[in-house]
Protein backbone atom coordinates (compact mmCIF):
# COMPACT_ATOMS: atom_id res chain seq x y z
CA UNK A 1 20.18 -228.13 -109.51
CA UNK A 2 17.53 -231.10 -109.03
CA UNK A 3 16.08 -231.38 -112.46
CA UNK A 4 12.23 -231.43 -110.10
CA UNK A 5 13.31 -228.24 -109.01
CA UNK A 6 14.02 -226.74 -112.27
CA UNK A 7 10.29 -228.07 -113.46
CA UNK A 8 8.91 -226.33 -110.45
CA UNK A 9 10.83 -222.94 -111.46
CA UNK A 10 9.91 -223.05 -115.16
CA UNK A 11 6.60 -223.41 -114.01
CA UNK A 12 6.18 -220.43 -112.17
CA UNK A 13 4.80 -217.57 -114.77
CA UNK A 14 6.49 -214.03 -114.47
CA UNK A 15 2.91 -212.29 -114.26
CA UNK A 16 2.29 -214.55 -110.85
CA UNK A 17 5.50 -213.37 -109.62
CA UNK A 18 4.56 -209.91 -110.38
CA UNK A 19 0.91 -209.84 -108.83
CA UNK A 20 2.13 -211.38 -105.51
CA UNK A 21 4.99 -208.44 -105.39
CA UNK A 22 2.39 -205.55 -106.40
CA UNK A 23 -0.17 -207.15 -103.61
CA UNK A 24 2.66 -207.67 -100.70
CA UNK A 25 3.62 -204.01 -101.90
CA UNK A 26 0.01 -202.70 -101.58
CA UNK A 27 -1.02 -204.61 -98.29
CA UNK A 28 2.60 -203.15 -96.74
CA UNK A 29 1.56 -199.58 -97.99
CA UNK A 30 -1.89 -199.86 -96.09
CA UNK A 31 -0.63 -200.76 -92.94
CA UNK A 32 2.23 -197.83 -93.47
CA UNK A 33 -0.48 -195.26 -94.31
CA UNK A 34 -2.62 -195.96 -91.76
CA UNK A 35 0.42 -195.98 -89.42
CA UNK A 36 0.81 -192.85 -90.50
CA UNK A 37 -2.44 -190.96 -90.59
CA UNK A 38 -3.47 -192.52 -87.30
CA UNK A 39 -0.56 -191.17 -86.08
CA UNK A 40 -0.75 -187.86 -86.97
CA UNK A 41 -4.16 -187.60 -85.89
CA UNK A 42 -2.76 -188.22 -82.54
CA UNK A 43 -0.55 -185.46 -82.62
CA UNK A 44 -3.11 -183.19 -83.76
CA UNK A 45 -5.78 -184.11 -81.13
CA UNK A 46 -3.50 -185.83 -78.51
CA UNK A 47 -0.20 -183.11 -79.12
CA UNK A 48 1.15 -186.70 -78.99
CA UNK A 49 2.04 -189.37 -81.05
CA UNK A 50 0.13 -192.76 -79.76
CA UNK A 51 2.36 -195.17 -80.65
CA UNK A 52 6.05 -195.33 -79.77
CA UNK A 53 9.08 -197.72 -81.21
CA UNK A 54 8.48 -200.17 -78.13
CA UNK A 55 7.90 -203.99 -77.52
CA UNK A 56 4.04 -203.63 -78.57
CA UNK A 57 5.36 -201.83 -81.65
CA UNK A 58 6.74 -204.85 -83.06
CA UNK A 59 4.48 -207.28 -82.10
CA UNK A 60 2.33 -204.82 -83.94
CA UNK A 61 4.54 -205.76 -86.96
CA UNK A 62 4.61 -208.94 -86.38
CA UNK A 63 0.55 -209.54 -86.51
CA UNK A 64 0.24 -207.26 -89.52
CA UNK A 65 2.83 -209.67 -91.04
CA UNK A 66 1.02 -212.48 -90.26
CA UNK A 67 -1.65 -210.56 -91.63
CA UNK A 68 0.26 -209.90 -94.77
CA UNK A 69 0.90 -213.75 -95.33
CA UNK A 70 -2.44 -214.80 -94.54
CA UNK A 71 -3.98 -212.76 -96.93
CA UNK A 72 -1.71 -213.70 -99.95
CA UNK A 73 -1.87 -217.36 -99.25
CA UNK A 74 -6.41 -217.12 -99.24
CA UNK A 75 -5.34 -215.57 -102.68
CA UNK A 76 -3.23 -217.99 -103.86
CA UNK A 77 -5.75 -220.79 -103.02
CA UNK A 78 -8.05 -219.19 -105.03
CA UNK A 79 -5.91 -219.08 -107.92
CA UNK A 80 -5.57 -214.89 -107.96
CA UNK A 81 -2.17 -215.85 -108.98
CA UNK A 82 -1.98 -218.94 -110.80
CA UNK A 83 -5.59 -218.43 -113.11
CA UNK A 84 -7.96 -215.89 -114.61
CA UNK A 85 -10.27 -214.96 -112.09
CA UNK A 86 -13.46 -212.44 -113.11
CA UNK A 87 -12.60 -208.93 -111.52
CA UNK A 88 -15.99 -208.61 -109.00
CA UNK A 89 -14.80 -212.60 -107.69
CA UNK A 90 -11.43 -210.94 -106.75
CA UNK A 91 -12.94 -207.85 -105.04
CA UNK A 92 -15.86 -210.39 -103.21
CA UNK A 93 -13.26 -212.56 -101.96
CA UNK A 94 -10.66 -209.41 -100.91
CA UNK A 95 -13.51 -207.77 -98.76
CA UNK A 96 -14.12 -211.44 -97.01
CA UNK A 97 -10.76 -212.12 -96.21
CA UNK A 98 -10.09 -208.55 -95.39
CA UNK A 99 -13.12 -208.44 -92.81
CA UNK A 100 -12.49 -211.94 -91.65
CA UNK A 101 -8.61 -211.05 -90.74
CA UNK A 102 -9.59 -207.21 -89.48
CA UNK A 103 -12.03 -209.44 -86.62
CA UNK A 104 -9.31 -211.77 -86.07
CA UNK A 105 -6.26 -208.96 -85.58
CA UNK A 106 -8.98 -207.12 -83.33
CA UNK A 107 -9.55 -210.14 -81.26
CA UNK A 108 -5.62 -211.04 -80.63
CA UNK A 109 -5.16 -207.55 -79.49
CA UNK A 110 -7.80 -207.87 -77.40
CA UNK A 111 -6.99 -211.10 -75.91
CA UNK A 112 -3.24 -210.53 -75.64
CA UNK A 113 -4.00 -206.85 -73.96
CA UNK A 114 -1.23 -205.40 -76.34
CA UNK A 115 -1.86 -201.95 -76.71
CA UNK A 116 -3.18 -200.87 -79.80
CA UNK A 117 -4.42 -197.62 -81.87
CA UNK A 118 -7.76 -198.75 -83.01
CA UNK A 119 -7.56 -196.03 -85.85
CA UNK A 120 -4.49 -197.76 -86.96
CA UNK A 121 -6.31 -201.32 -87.36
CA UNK A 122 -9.21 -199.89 -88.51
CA UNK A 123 -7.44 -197.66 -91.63
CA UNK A 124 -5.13 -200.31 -92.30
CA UNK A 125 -7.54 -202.75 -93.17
CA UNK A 126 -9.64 -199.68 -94.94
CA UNK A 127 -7.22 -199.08 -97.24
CA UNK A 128 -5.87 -202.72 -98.12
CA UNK A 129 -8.69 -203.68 -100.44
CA UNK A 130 -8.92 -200.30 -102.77
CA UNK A 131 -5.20 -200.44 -102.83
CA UNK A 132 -5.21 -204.05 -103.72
CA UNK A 133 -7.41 -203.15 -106.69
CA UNK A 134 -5.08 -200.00 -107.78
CA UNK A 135 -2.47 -202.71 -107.82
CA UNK A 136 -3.56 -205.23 -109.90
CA UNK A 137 -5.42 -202.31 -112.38
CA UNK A 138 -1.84 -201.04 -112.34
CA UNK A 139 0.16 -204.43 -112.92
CA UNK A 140 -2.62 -204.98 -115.74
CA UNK A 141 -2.35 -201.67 -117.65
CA UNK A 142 1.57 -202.52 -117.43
CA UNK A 143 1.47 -205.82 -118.79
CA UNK A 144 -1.51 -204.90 -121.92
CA UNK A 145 0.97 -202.19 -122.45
CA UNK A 146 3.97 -204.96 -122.98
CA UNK A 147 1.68 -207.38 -124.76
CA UNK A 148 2.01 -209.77 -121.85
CA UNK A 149 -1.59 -210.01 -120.00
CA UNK A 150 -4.09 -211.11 -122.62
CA UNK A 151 -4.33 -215.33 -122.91
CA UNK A 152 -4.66 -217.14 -125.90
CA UNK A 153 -7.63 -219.46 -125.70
CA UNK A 154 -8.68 -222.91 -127.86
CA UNK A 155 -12.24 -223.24 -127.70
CA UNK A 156 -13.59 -226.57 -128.18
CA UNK A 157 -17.13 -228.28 -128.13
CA UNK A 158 -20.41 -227.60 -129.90
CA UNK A 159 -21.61 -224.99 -131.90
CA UNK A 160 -24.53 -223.49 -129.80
CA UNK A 161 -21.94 -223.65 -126.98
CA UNK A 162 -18.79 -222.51 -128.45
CA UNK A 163 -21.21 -219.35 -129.40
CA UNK A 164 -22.56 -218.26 -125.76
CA UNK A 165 -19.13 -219.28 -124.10
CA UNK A 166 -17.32 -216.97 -127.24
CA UNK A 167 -19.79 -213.90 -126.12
CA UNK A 168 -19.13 -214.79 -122.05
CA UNK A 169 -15.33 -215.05 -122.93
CA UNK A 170 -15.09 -211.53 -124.38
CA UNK A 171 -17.68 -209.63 -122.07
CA UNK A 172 -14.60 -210.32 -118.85
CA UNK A 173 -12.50 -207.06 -120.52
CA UNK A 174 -10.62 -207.62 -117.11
CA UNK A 175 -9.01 -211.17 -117.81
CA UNK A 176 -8.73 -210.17 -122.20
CA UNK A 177 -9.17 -213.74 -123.57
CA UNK A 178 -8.16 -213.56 -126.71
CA UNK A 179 -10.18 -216.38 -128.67
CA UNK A 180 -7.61 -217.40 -131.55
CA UNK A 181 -8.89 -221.28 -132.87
CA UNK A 182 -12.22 -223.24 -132.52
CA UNK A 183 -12.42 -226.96 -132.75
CA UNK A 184 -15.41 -228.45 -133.41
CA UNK A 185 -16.33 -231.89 -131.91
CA UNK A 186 -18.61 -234.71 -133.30
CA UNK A 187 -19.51 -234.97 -137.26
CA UNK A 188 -22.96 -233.16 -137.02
CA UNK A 189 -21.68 -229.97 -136.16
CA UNK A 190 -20.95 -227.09 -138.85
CA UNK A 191 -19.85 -223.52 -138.03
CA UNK A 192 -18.51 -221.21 -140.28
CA UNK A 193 -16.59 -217.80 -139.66
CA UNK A 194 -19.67 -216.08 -140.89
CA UNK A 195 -21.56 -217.30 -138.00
CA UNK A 196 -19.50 -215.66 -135.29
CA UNK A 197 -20.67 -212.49 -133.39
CA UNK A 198 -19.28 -209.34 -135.21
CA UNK A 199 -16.53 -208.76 -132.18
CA UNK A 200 -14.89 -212.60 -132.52
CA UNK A 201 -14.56 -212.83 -136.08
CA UNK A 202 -11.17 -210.65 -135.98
CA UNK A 203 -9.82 -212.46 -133.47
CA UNK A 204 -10.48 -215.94 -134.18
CA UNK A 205 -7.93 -217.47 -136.45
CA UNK A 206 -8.68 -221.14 -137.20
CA UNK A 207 -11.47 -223.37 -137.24
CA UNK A 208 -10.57 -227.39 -137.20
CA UNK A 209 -12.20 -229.79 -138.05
CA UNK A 210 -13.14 -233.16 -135.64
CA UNK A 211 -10.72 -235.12 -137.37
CA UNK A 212 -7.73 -232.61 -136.86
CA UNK A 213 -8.05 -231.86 -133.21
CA UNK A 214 -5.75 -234.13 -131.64
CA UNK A 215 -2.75 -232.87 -133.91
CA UNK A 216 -3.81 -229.43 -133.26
CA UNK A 217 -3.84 -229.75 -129.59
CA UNK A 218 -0.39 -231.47 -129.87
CA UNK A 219 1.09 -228.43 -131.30
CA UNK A 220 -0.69 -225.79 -130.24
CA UNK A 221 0.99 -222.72 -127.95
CA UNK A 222 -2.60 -221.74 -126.58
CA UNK A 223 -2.20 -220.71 -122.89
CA UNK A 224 -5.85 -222.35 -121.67
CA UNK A 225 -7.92 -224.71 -123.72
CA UNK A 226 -11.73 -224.31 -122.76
CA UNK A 227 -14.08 -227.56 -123.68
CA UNK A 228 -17.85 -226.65 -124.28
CA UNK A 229 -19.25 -229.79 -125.71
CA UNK A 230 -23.25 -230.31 -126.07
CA UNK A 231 -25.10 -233.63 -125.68
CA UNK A 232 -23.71 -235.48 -128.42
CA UNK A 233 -19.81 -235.13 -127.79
CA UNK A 234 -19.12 -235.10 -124.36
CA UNK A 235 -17.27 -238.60 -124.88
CA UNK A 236 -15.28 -236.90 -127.94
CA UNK A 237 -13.72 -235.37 -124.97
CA UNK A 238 -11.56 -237.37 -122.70
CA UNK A 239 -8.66 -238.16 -125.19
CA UNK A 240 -8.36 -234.88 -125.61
CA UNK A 241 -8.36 -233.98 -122.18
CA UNK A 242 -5.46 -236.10 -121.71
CA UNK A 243 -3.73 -234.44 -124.30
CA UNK A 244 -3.77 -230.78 -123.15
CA UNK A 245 -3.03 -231.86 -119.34
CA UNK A 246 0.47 -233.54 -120.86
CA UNK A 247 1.18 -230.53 -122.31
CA UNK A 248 0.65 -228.57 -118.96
CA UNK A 249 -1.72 -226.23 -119.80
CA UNK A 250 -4.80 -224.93 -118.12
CA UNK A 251 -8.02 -226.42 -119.53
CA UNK A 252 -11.66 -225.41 -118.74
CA UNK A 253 -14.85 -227.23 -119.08
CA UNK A 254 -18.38 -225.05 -119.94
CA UNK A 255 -21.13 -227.91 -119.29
CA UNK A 256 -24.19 -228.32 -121.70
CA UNK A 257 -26.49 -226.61 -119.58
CA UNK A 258 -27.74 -223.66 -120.68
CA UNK A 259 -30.88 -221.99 -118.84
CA UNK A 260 -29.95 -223.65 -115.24
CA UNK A 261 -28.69 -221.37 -112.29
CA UNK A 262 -25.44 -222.17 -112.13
CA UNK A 263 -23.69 -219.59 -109.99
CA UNK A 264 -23.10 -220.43 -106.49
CA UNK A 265 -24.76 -223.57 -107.28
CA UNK A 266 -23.52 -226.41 -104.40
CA UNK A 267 -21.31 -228.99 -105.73
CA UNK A 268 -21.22 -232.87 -104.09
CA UNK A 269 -18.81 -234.95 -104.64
CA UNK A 270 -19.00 -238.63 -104.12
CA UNK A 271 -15.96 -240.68 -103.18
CA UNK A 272 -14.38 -242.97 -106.12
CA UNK A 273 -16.72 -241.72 -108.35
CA UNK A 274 -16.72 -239.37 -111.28
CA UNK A 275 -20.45 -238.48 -110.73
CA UNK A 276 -20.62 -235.19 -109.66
CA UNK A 277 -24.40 -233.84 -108.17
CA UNK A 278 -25.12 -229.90 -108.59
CA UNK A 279 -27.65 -228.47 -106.38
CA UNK A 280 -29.21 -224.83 -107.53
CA UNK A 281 -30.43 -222.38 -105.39
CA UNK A 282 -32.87 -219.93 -106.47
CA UNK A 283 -31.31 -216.99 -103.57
CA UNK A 284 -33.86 -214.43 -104.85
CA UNK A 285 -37.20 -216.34 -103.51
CA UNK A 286 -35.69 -217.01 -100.14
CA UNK A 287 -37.44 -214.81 -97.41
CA UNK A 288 -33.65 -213.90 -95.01
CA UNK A 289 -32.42 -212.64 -98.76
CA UNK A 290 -35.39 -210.80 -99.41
CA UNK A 291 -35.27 -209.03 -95.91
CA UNK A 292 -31.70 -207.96 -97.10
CA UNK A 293 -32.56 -206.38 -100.42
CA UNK A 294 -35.72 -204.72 -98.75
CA UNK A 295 -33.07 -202.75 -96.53
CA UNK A 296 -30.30 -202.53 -98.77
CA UNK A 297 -33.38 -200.62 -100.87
CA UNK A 298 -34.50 -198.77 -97.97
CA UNK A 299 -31.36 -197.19 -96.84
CA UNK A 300 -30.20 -196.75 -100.85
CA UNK A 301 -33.52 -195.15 -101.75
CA UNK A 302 -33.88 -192.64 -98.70
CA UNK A 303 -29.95 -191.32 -99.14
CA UNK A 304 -30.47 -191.19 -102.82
CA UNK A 305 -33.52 -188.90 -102.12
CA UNK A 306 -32.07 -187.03 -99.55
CA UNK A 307 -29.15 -186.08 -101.68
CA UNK A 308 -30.87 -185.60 -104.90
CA UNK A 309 -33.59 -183.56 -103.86
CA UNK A 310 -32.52 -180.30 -104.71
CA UNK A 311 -31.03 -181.35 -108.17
CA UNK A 312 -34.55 -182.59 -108.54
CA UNK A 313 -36.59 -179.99 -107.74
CA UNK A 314 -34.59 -177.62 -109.90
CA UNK A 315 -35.27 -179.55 -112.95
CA UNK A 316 -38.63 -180.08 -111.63
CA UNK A 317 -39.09 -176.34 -112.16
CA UNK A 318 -37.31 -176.19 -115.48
CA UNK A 319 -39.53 -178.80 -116.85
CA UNK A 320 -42.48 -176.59 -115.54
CA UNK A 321 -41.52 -174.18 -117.75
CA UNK A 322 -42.47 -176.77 -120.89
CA UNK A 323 -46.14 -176.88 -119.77
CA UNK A 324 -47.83 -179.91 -118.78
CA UNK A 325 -46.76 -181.65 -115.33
CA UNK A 326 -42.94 -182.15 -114.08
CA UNK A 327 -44.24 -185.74 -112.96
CA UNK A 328 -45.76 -188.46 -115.21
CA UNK A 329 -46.49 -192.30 -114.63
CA UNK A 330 -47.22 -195.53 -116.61
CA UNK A 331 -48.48 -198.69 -115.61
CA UNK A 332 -46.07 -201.48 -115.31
CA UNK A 333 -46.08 -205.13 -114.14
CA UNK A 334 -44.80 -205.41 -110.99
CA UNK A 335 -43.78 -208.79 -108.43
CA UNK A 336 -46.35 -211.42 -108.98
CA UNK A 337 -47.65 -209.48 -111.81
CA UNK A 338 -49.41 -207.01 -109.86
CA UNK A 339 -49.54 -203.19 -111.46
CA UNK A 340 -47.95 -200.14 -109.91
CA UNK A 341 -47.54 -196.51 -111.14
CA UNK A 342 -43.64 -196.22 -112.76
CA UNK A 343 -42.86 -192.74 -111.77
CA UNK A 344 -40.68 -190.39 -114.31
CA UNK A 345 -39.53 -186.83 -115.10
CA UNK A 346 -41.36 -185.97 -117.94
CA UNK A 347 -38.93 -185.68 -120.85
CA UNK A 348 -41.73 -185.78 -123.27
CA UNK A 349 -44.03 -183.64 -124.51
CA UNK A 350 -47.51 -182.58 -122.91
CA UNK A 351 -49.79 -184.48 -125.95
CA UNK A 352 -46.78 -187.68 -126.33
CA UNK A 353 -49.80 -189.96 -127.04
CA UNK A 354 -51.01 -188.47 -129.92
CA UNK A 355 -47.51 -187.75 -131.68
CA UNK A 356 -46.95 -191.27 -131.14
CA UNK A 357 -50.23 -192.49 -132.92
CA UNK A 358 -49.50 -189.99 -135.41
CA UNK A 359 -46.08 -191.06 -136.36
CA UNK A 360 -46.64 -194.85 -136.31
CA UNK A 361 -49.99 -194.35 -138.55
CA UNK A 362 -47.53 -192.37 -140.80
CA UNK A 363 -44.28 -194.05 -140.84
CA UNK A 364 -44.20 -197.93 -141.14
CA UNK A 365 -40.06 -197.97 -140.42
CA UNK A 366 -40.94 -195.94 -136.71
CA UNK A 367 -43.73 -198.60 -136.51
CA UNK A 368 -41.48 -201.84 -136.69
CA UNK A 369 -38.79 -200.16 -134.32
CA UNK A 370 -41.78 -199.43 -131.96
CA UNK A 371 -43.33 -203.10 -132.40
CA UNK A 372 -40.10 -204.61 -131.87
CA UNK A 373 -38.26 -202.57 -129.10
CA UNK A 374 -41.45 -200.34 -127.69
CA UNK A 375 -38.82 -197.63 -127.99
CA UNK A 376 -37.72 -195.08 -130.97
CA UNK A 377 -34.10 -193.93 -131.29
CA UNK A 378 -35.09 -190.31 -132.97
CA UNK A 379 -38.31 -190.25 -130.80
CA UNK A 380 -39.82 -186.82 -131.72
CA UNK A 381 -41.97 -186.84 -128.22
CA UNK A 382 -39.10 -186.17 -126.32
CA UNK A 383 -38.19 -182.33 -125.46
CA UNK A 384 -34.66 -180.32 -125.62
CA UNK A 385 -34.11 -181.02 -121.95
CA UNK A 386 -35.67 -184.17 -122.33
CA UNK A 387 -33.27 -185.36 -124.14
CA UNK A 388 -30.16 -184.56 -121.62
CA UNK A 389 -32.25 -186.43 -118.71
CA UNK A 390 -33.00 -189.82 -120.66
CA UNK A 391 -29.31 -190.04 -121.73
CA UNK A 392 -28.39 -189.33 -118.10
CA UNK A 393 -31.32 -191.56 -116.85
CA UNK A 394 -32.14 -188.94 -114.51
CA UNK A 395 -36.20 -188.80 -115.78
CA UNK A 396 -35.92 -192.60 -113.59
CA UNK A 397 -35.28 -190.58 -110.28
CA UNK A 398 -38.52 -190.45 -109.20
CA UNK A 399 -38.78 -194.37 -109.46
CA UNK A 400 -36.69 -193.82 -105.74
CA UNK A 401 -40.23 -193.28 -104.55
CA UNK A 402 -41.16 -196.46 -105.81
CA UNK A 403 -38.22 -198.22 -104.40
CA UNK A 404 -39.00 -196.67 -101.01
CA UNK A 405 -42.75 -197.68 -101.18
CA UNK A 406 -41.54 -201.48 -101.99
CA UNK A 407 -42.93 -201.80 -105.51
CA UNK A 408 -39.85 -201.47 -107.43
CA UNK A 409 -36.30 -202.56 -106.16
CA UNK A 410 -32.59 -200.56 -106.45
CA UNK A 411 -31.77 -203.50 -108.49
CA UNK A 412 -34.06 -205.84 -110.52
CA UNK A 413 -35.34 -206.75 -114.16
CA UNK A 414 -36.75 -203.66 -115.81
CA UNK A 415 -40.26 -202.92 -115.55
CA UNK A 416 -42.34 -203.55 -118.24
CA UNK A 417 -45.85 -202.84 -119.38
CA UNK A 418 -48.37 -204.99 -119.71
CA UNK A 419 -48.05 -206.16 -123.45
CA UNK A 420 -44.61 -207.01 -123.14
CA UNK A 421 -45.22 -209.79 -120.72
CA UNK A 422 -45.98 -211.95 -123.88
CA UNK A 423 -42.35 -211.78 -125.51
CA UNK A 424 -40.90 -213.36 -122.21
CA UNK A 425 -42.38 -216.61 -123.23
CA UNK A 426 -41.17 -219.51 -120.57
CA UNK A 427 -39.30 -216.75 -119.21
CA UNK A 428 -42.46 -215.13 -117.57
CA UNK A 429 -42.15 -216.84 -114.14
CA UNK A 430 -38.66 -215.09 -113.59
CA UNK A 431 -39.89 -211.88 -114.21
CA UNK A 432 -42.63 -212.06 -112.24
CA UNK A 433 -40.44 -213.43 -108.86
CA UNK A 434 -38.66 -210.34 -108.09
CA UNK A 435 -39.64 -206.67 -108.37
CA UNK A 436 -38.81 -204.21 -111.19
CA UNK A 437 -35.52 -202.43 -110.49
CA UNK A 438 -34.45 -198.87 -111.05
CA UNK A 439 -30.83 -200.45 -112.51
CA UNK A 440 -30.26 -203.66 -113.55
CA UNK A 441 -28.06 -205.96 -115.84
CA UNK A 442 -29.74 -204.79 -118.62
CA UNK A 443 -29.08 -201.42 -118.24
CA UNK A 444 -25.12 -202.18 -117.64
CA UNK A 445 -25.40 -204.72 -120.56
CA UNK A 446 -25.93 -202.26 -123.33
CA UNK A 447 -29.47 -200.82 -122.62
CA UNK A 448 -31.22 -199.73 -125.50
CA UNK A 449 -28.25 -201.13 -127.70
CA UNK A 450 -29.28 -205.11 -126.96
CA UNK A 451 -31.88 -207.01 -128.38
CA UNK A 452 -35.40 -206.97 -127.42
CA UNK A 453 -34.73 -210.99 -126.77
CA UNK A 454 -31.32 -210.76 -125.46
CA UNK A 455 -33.06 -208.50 -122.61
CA UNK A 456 -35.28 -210.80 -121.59
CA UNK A 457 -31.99 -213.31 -121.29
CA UNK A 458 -30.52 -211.07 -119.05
CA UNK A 459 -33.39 -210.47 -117.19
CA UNK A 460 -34.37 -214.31 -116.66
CA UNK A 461 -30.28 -214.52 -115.71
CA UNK A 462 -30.76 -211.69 -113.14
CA UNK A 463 -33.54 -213.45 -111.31
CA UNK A 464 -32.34 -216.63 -111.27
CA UNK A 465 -28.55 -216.09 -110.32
CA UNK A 466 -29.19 -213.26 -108.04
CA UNK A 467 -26.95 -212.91 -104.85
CA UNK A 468 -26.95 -209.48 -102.61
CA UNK A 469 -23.51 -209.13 -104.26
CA UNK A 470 -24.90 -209.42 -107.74
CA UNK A 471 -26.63 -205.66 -106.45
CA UNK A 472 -23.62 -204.14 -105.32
CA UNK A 473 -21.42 -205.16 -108.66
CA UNK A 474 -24.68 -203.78 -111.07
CA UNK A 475 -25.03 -200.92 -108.69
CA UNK A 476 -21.62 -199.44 -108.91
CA UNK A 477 -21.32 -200.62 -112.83
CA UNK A 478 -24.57 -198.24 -113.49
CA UNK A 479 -22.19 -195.28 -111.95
CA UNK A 480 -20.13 -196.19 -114.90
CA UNK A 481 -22.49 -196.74 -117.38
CA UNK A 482 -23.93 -193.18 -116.32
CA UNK A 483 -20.30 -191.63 -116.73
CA UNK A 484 -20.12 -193.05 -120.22
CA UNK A 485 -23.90 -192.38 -120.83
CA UNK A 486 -23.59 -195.61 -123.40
CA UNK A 487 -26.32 -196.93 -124.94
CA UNK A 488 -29.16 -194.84 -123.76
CA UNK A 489 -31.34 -192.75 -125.81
C-alpha cells in the first residue's frame, strides 16, 4: 500500500467515520418514512397506493441519492465531520441546506415532468433535519458513554483571555472540551490555579510556564491546541504555531478583542498578504431585520395568547382569591430609553411596598442582596402561589401584551427600571438599541444565579451579536430552562 495512502487512512478519525454513517443512515430513513406515510395516506384517501415500482420510481431514487450526497458533502465542508462545531451552527446550517435542496428536488421534478407525490418530497425533507439531530445526540451519548467524544484542549495566550475563552470553552456541553493544560505566553503574565472559575479548576491539569512551551507542545497528546494571546504576545506565537501544525493537530486562534461584535462579522482577505480586514455588523439596528423581529413577535405573541388564555384566566381567578388585583405593573426602560408599563401576575402580596421598606430598614444582609441584585432569594412579599408562578415564569405572561403592543420584544435584554440604567456603564447604548424582551440570554444563562455584572455582559452581547436566529436558539432554550425551572426564584 502507497505509504501517502496509509497517511491519508490514519488520518481519518473513527468518530468522522461514525457521524457520516449515522447521518447517511438518518437522511435514508427520512426519505423511507416519508415513502411510507405518504403512501399510506394514499391508500387511505385514494384506496390506492400513488406510487408504483416503475421508471419514475427510480429516478425518484436516484434524485434523493443525489440528495443524500449533496447534503453530506455541504457537511463535510463545514467541518461537521472533521471539527467541533457548536450544536445551534449544525442545526442553522442543516435547515439551509435542507430548504435549499427541498427547492432544488421540487424544481427538477418539475422541469423533468417526472411524476411525483408531493407529500413524499415534502415529509422527506420534514423529517431529515430532526432525524439528523436524533443521530448525532445518539452517536454522542454513545461515544461519552465509551469515553471517546470529549477533546482534550491546550489553551495558550494571556491571562484575561485564557479566562473568558476557559468559561466559552465549557458553556458548548455539546462539543465537551475538556481543558487539561494552560500555557502562558510573554514574562508579564501570572495565573495561578486559584484564579480559575470554580468549574475549570478540576479539570485543568498543568500550567507552564513561557519558557517550557515549546517542549510541552512537542510532547503533548492534546487533540486541539487553542491560542488566545493579548496585545503583548501575539509574536510569542508563530513558532509555536509551527510546532502544533507538524504534529497534525487542530489549532485555534481566539483574537484579543474582547467587546467587538464578532459573530457573522465579514472577513476580507487580501491577496499575498497576511492582513486580514473584519467588518462588524450591528444586524439589530438595521430597519429589513427589525421588520422581521416585529413579525416574528407579532405572530409569537398572538398564538402565545391565544393558547394561554384560559390557563391564564384560571390563575387570574385564583390570585383573586388573595385580595388585591390579579394584574400589577412597574415602570421599566424601554427602546431609546423611553418608559412603558411591565405587565405581571401578581405573585406578591397586596402592601409588597411596605414589607419591602420594612425588611431592608430591618435587615442590613436583605439590604445588600437588594442593592446589589434588586432581587431577594427568600423574598417574604411573594405569596404561596406566588411562588409556583415566578419559578415557572408564568407571572411574565402578561408581558405578551406588551410584546403585541411593540414595547417589549419575544426576545431581548431584560427590562430594567430606571435606577439600574447606571450599573450598565458604557454598556448603556446597547441596552437602549433594542427593546426589552420577555426571554433572553440572560434568562437561559443562569437567571437569577449570574452576576448582577455578568448580566449586563450578556445583555450588551445580545444586542450587539443579534441575528433572527439568535431568537429562535434563546427561544426554544427558555422551553428548557422552563422544564428545568433552573435558576429562578
Amino acid at each position: 500500500m502507497p505509504a501517502k495512502f496509509k497517511r491519508v487512512l490514519k488520518s481519518i478519525k473513527p468518530n468522522s467515520v461514525i457521524l457520516f454513517a449515522a447521518d447517511t443512515f438518518m437522511l435514508t430513513a427520512a426519505f423511507v418514512l416519508g415513502y411510507m406515510l405518504s403512501n399510506k395516506a394514499s391508500a387511505v384517501l385514494l384506496d390506492r397506493a400513488y406510487m408504483p415500482f416503475d421508471d419514475s420510481f427510480g429516478k425518484w431514487l436516484a434524485l434523493f441519492a443525489v440528495a443524500i450526497v449533496t447534503s453530506q458533502t455541504l457537511f463535510l465542508s463545514q467541518g461537521h465531520y472533521t471539527q467541533r462545531t457548536p450544536w445551534w451552527e449544525q442545526i442553522k446550517f442543516m435547515l439551509r441546506v435542507n430548504v435549499i435542496l427541498f427547492l432544488i428536488s421540487a424544481s427538477v421534478f418539475y422541469s423533468l415532468k417526472i411524476p411525483f407525490s408531493r407529500l413524499w418530497v415534502l415529509l422527506s425533507f420534514a423529517f431529515a433535519v430532526p432525524l439528523l439531530m436524533l443521530g448525532r445526540l445518539v452517536v454522542r451519548k454513545i461515544l461519552m458513554d465509551l469515553k471517546r467524544w470529549a477533546v482534550d484542549v491546550t489553551l495558550i495566550g494571556g491571562p484575561q483571555n485564557v479566562l473568558e475563552s476557559l468559561f466559552a470553552l465549557n458553556s458548548d456541553s455539546y462539543n465537551t472540551y475538556n481543558v487539561r493544560s494552560i500555557g502562558l505566553l510573554g514574562t508579564t503574565n501570572i495565573l495561578k490555579k486559584a484564579d480559575l472559575p470554580d468549574r475549570q479548576k478540576q479539570s485543568v491539569q498543568t500550567l507552564i510556564a513561557a519558557d517550557k512551551l515549546e517542549s510541552f507542545i512537542r510532547d503533548s497528546k492534546c487533540d486541539i491546541f487553542i491560542f488566545a494571546p493579548d496585545e503583548s504576545t501575539r509574536l510569542d506565537m508563530q513558532k509555536l504555531t509551527r510546532i502544533v501544525h507538524q504534529k497534525r493537530r487542530q489549532i485555534g486562534f481566539v483574537p484579543p478583542l474582547t467587546g467587538m461584535s464578532l459573530y457573522g462579522m465579514d472577513v476580507q482577505h487580501f491577496f499575498g498578504s497576511h492582513t486580514v480586514l473584519l467588518r462588524p455588523k450591528r444586524h439589530v439596528e438595521k430597519i429589513v431585520n427589525r421588520i422581521f423581529k416585529r413579525a416574528l413577535d407579532i405572530v409569537g405573541s398572538v398564538c402565545g395568547l391565544v393558547l394561554l388564555a384560559v390557563p391564564m384566566t384560571i390563575l387570574g381567578l385564583y390570585i383573586r382569591k388573595d385580595g388585591g388585583p390579579v394584574l400589577y405593573y412597574q415602570k421599566r426602560v424601554g427602546m431609546h430609553g423611553k418608559p412603558f408599563k411591565c405587565w405581571k401576575l401578581r405573585s406578591m402580596v397586596a402592601n409588597a411596598d411596605e414589607v419591602l421598606q420594612t425588611l431592608l430598614a430591618n435587615d442590613p444582609v436583605a439590604r445588600k442582596e437588594w442593592e446589589t441584585d434588586f432581587k431577594l432569594k427568600n423574598d417574604p412579599r411573594i405569596t404561596r402561589l406566588g411562588h409556583f408562578i415566578r419559578k415557572t415564569s408564568i407571572d411574565e405572561l402578561p408581558q405578551l401584551f406588551n410584546v403585541l403592543c411593540g414595547e417589549m420584544s419575544l426576545v431581548g435584554p431584560r427590562p430594567i427600571v430606571a435606577k439600574e440604567l447606571d450599573y450598565y456603564g458604557k454598556h448603556q447604548d446597547d441596552y437602549l438599541a433594542a427593546k426589552p424582551g420577555l426571554t433572553g440570554l440572560w434568562q437561559v444563562s443562569g437567571r437569577n444565579d449570574t452576576s448582577y455584572a455578568y448580566r449586563v455582559y450578556l445583555d450588551s452581547w445580545y444586542v450587539t451579536h443579534w441575528s433572527l436566529w439568535t431568537d429562535i436558539v434563546i427561544l426554544f432554550k427558555t422551553i428548557g430552562i422552563l422544564v428545568n425551572r433552573k435558576g429562578a426564584y
